[in-house]
N, C-alpha and C. Protein backbone atom coordinates (compact mmCIF):
# COMPACT_ATOMS: atom_id res chain seq x y z
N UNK A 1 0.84 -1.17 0.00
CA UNK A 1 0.00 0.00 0.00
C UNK A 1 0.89 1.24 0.00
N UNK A 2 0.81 2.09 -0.96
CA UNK A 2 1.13 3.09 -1.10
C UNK A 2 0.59 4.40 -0.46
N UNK A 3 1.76 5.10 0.24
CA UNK A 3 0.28 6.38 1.14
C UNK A 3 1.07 7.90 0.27
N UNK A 4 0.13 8.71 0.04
CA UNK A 4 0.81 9.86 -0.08
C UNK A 4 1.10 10.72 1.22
N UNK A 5 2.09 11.49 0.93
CA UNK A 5 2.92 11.99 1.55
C UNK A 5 2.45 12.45 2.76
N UNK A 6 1.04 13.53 2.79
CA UNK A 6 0.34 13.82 3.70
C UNK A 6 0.33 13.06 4.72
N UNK A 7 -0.75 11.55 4.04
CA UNK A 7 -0.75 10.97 5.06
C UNK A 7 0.15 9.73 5.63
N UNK A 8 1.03 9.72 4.89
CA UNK A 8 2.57 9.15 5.58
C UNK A 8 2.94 9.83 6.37
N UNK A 9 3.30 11.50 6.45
CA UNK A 9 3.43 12.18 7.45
C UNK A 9 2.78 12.30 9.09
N UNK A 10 1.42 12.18 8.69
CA UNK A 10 0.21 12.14 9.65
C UNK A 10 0.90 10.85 10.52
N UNK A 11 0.94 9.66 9.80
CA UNK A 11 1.60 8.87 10.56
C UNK A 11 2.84 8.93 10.98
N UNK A 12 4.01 9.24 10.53
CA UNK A 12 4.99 9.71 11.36
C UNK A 12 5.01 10.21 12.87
N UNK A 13 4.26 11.77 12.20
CA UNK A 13 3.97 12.40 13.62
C UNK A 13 2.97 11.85 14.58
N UNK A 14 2.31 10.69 14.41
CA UNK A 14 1.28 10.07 15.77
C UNK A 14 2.09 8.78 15.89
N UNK A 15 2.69 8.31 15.60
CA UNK A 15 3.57 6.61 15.88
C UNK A 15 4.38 6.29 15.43
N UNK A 16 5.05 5.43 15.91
CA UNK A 16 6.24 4.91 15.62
C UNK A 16 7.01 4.25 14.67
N UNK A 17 7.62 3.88 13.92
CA UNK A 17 7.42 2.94 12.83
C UNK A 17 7.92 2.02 13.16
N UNK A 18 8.12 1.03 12.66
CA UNK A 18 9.35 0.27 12.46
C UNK A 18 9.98 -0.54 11.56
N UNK A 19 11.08 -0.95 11.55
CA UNK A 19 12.34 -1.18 10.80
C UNK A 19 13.14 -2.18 11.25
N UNK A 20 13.95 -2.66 10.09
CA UNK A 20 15.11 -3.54 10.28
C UNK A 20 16.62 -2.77 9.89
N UNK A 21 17.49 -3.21 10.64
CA UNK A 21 18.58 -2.72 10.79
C UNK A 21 19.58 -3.98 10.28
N UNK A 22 20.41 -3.38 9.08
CA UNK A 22 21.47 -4.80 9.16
C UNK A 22 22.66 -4.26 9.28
N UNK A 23 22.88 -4.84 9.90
CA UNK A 23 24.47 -5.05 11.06
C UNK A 23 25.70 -6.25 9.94
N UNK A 24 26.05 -5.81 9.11
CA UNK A 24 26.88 -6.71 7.59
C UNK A 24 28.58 -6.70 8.40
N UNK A 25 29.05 -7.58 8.73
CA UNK A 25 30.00 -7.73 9.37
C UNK A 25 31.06 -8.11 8.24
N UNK A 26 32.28 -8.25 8.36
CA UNK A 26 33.34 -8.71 7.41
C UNK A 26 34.08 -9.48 8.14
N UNK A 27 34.87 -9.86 7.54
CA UNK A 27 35.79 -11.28 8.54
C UNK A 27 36.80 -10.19 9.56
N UNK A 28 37.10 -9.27 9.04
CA UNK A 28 37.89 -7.96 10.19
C UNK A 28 36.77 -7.64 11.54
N UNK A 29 35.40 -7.97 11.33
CA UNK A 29 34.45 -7.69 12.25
C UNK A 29 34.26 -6.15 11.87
N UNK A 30 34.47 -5.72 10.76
CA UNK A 30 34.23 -4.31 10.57
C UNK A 30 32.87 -4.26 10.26
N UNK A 31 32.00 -3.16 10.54
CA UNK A 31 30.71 -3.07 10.21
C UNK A 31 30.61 -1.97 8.53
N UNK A 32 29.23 -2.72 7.35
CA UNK A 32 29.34 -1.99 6.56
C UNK A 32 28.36 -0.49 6.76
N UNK A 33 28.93 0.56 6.17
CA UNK A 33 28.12 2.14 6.43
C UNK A 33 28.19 2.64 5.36
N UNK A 34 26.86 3.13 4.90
CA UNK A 34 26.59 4.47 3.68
C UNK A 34 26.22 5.19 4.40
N UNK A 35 26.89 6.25 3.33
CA UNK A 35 26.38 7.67 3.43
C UNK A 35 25.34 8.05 2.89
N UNK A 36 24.26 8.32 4.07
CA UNK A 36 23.00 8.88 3.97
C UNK A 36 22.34 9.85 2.90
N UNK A 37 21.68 9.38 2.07
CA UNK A 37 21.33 10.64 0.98
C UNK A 37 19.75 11.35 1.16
N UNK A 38 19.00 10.43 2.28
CA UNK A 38 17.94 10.78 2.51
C UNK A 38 17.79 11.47 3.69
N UNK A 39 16.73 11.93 4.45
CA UNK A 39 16.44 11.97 5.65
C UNK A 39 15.73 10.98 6.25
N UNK A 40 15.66 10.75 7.69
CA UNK A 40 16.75 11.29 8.85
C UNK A 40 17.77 10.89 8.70
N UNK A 41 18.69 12.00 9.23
CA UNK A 41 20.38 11.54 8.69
C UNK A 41 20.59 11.78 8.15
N UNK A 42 20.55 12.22 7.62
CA UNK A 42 21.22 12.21 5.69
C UNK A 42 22.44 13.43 5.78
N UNK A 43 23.88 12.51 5.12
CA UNK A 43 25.18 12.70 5.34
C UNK A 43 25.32 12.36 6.30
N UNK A 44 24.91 10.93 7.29
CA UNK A 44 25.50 10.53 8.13
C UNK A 44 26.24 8.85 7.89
N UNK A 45 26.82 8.30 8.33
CA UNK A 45 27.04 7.28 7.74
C UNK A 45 26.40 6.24 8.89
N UNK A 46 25.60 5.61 8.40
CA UNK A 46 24.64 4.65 8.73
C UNK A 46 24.67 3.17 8.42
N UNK A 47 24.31 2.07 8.81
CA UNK A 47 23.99 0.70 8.19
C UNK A 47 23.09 0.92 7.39
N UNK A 48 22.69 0.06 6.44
CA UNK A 48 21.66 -0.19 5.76
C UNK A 48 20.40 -1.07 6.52
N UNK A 49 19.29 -0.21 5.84
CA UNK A 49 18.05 -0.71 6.77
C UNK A 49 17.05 -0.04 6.15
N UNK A 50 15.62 -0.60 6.16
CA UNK A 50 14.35 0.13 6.33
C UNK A 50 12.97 -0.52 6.72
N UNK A 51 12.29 0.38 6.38
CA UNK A 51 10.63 0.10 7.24
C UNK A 51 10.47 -1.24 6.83
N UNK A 52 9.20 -1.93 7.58
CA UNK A 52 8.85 -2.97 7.26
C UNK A 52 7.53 -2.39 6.72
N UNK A 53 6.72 -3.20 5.79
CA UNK A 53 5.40 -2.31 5.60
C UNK A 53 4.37 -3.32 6.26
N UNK A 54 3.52 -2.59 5.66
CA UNK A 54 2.16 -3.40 6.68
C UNK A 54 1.35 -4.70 6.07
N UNK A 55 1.55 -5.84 6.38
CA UNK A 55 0.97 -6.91 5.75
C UNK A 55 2.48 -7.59 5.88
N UNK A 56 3.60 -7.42 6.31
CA UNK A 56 5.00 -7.92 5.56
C UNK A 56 5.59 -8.50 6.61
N UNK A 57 5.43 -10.15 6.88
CA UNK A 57 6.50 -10.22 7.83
C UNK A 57 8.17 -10.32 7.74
N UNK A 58 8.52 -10.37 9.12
CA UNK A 58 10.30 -9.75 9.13
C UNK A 58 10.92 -10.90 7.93
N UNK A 59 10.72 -11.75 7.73
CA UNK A 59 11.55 -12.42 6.86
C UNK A 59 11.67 -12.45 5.48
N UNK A 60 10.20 -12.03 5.05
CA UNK A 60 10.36 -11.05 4.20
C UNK A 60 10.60 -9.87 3.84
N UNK A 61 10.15 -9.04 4.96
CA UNK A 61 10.98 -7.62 4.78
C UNK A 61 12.98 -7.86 4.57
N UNK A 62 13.03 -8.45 5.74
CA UNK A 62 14.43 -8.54 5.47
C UNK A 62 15.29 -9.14 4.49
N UNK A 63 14.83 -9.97 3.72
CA UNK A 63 14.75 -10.11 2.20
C UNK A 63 15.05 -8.88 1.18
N UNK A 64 13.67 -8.60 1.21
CA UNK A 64 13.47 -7.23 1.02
C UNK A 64 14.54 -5.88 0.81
N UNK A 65 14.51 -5.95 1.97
CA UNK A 65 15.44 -4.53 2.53
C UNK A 65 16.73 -5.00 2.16
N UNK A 66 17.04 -6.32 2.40
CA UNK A 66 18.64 -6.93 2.07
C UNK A 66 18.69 -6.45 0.34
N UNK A 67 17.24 -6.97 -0.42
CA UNK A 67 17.80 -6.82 -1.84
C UNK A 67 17.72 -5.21 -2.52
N UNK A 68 16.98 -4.64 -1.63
CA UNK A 68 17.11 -2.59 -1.97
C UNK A 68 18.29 -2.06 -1.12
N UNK A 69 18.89 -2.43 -0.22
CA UNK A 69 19.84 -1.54 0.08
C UNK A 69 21.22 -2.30 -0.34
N UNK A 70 21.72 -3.66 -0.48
CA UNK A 70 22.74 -4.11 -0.57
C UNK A 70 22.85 -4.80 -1.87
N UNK A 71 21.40 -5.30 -2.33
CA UNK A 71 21.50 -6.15 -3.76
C UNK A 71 21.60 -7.44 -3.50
N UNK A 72 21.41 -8.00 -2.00
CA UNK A 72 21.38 -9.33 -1.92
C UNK A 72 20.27 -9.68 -0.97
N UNK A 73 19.85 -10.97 -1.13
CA UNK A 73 18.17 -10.89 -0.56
C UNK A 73 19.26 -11.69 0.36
N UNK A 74 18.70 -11.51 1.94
CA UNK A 74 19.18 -12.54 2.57
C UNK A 74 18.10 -13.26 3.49
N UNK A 75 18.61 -14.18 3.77
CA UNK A 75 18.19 -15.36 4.63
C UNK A 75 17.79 -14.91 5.97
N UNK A 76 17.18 -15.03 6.83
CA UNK A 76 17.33 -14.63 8.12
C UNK A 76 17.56 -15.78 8.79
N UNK A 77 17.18 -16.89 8.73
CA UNK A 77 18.40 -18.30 9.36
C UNK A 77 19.79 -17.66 9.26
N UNK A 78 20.42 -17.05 7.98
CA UNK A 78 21.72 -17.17 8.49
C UNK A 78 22.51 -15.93 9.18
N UNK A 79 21.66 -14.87 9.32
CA UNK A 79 21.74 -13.91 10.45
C UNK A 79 21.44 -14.22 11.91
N UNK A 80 21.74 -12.82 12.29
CA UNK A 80 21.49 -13.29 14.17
C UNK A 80 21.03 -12.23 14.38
N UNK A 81 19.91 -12.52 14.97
CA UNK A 81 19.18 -11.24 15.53
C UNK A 81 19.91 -10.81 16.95
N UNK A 82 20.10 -9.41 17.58
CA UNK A 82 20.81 -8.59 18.36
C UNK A 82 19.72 -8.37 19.22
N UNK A 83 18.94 -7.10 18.90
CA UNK A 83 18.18 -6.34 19.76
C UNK A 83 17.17 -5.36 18.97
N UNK A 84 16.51 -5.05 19.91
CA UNK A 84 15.75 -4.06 19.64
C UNK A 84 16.27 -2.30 20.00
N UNK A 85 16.33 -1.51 19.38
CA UNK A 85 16.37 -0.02 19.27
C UNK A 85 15.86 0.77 19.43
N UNK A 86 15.59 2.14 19.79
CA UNK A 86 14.77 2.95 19.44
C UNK A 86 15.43 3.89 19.07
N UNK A 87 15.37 4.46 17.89
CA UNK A 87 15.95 5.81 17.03
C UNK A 87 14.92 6.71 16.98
N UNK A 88 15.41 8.32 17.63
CA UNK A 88 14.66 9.53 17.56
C UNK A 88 15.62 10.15 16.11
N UNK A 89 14.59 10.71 15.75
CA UNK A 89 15.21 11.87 14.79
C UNK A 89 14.39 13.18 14.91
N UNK A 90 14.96 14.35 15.10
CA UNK A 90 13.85 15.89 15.13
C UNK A 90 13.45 16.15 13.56
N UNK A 91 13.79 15.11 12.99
CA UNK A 91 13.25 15.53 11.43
C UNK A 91 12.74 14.74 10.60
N UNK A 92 11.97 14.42 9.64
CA UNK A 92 11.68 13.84 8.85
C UNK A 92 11.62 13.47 7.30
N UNK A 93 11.61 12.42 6.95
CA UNK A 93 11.97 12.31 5.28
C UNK A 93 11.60 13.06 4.23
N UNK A 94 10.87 13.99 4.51
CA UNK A 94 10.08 15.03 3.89
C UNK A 94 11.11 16.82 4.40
N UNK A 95 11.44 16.62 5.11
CA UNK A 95 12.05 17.85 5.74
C UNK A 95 10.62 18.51 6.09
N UNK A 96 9.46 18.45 7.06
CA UNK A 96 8.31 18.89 7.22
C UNK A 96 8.72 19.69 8.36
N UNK A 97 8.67 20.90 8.67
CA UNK A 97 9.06 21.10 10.02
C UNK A 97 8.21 20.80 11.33
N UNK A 98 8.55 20.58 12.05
CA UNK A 98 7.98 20.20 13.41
C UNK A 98 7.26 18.91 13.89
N UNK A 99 7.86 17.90 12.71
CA UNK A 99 7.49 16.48 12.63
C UNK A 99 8.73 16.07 12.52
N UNK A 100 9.34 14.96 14.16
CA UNK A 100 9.79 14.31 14.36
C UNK A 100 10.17 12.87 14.03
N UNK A 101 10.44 12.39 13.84
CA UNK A 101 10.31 10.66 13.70
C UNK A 101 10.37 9.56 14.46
N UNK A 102 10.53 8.41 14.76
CA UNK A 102 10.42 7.46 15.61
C UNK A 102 10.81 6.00 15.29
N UNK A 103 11.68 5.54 15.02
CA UNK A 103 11.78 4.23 14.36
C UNK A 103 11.77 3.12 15.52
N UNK A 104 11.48 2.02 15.68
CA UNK A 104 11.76 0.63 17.01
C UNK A 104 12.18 -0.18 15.75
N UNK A 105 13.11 -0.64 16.15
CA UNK A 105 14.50 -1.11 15.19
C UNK A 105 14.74 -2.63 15.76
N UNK A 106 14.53 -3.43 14.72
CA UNK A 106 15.23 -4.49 14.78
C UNK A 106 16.30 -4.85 14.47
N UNK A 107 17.45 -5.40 15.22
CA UNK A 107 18.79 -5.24 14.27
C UNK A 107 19.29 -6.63 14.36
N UNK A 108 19.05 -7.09 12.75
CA UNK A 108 19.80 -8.42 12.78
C UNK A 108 21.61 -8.44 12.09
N UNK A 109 22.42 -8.87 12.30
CA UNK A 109 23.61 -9.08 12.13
C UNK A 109 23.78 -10.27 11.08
N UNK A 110 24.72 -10.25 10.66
CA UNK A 110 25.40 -10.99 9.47
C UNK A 110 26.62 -11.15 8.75
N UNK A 111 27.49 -12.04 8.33
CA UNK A 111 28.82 -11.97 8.46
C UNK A 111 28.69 -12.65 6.73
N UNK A 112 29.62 -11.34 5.73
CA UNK A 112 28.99 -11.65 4.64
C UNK A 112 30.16 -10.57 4.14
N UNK A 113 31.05 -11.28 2.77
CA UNK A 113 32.03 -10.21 2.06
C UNK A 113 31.24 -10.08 0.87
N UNK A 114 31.68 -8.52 0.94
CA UNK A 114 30.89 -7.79 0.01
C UNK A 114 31.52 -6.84 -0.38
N UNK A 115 31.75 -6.20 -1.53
CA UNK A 115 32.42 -5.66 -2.67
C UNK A 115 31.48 -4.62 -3.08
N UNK A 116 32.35 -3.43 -2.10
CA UNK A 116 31.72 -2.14 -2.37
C UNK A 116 31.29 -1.42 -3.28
N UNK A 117 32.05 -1.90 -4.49
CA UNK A 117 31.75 -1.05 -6.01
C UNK A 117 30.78 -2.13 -6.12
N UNK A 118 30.09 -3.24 -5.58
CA UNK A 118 29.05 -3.59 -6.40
C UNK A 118 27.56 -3.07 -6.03
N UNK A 119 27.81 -2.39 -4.55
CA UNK A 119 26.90 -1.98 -3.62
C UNK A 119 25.66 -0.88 -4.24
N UNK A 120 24.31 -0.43 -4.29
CA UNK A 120 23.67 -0.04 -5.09
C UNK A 120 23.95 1.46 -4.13
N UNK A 121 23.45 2.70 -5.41
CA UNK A 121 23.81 3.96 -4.79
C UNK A 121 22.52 5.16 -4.71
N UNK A 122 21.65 4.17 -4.63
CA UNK A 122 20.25 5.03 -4.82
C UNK A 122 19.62 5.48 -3.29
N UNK A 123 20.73 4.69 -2.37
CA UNK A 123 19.98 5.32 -0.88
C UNK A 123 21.17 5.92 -0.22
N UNK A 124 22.50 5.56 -0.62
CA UNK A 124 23.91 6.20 0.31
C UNK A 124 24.27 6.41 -1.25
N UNK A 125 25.31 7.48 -0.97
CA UNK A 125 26.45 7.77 -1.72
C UNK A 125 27.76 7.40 -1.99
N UNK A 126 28.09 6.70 -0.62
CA UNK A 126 29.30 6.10 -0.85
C UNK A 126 29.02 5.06 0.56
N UNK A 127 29.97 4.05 0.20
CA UNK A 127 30.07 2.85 1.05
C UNK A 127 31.27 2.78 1.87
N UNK A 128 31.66 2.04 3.30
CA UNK A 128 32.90 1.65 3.76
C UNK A 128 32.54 0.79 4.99
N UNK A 129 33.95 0.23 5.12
CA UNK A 129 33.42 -0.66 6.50
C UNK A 129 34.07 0.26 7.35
N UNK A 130 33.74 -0.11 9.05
CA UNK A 130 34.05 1.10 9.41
C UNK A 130 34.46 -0.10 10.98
N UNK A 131 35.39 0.41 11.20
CA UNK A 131 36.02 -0.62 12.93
C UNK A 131 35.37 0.13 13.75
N UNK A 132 35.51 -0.86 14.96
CA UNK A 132 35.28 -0.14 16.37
C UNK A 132 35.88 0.96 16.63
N UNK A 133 36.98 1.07 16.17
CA UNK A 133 37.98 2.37 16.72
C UNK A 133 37.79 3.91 15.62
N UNK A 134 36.57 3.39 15.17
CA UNK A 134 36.54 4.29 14.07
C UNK A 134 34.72 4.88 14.33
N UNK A 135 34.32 4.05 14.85
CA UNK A 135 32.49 4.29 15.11
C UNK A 135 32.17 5.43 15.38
N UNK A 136 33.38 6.18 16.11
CA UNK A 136 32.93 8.01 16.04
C UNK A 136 32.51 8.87 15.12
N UNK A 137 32.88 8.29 13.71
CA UNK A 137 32.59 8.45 12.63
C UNK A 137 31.13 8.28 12.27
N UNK A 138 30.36 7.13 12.65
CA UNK A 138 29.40 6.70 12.14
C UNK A 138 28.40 7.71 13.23
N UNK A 139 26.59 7.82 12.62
CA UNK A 139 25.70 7.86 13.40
C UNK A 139 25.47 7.48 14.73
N UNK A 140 24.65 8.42 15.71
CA UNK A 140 25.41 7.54 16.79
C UNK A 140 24.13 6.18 16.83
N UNK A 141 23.38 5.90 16.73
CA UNK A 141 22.47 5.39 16.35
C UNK A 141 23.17 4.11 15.85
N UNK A 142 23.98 3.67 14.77
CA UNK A 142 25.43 3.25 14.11
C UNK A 142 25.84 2.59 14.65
N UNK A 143 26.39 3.64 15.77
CA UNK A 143 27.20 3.79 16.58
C UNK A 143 27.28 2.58 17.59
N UNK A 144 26.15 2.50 17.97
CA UNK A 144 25.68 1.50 19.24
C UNK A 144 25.88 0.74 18.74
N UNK A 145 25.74 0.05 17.53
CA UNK A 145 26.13 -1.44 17.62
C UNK A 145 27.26 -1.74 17.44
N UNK A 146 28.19 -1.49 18.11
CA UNK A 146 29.47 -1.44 17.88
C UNK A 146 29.54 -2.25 19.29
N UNK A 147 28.52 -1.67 20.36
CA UNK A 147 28.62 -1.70 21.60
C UNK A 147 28.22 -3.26 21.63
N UNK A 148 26.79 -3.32 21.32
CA UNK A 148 25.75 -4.55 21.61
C UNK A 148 26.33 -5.50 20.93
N UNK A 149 26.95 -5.21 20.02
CA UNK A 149 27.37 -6.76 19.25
C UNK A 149 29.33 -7.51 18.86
N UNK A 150 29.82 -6.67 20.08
CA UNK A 150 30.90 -7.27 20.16
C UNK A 150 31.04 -8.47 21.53
């Protein structure tokens, strides 16, 4: 189901959404991050992730979301689910002013080499893995799983 913008917004600002978060590990244990081209965030460097929609369960969303943000549908047997999240943002994908956002985040993990120039560029701008000693860099949002999943 497709909503226009209005009332995608309407929902924003009364509830929460939610989302999957993937946590793409490399054999270094480095985590993969784009740079944000949308809002919330946007120019931040983030994991790849998004909404689940309504009617869609997680194993298909995460399918899903694996084959729009990375180009590979994945499995959720061969991930590991982490935790749950909650991400505030004071802004929204629309730049609407005075509508906040709300995501409750599922974040599953996965240990998977992947070849950045093959990575799609329609939601980040550029790709990298990024170490623990480096997560200052990333969102702090990002950020945290640096924490939860070592």
């Amino acid at each position: 189901m497709n909503l226009r913008d209005e009332e995608f917004l309407k929902i924003i600002d009364a509830t929460p959404l939610v989302s999957i978060d993937l946590i793409m590990r490399d054999q270094r244990g480095r985590i993969l991050m784009g740079k944000r081209i949308n809002q919330p965030a946007v120019g931040s460097w983030f994991v790849p992730g998004g909404r689940i929609k309504k009617g869609e369960d997680v194993s298909s969303a995460l399918s899903r979301i694996g084959e729009m943000e990375i180009g590979m549908i994945l499995d959720r047997k061969k991930g590991r689910f982490i935790n749950v999240y909650d991400h505030f943002y004071n802004t929204n994908y629309a730049n609407v002013e005075g509508i906040s956002t709300q995501y409750v985040v599922l974040a599953f993990e996965f240990n998977l080499e992947i070849d950045l120039r093959q990575l799609p560029l329609d939601q980040h701008s550029e790709w990298k893995w990024i170490a623990g000693s480096e997560s200052g860099t990333a969102h702090n949002n990002s950020a945290a799983y640096f924490k939860s999943c070592d």
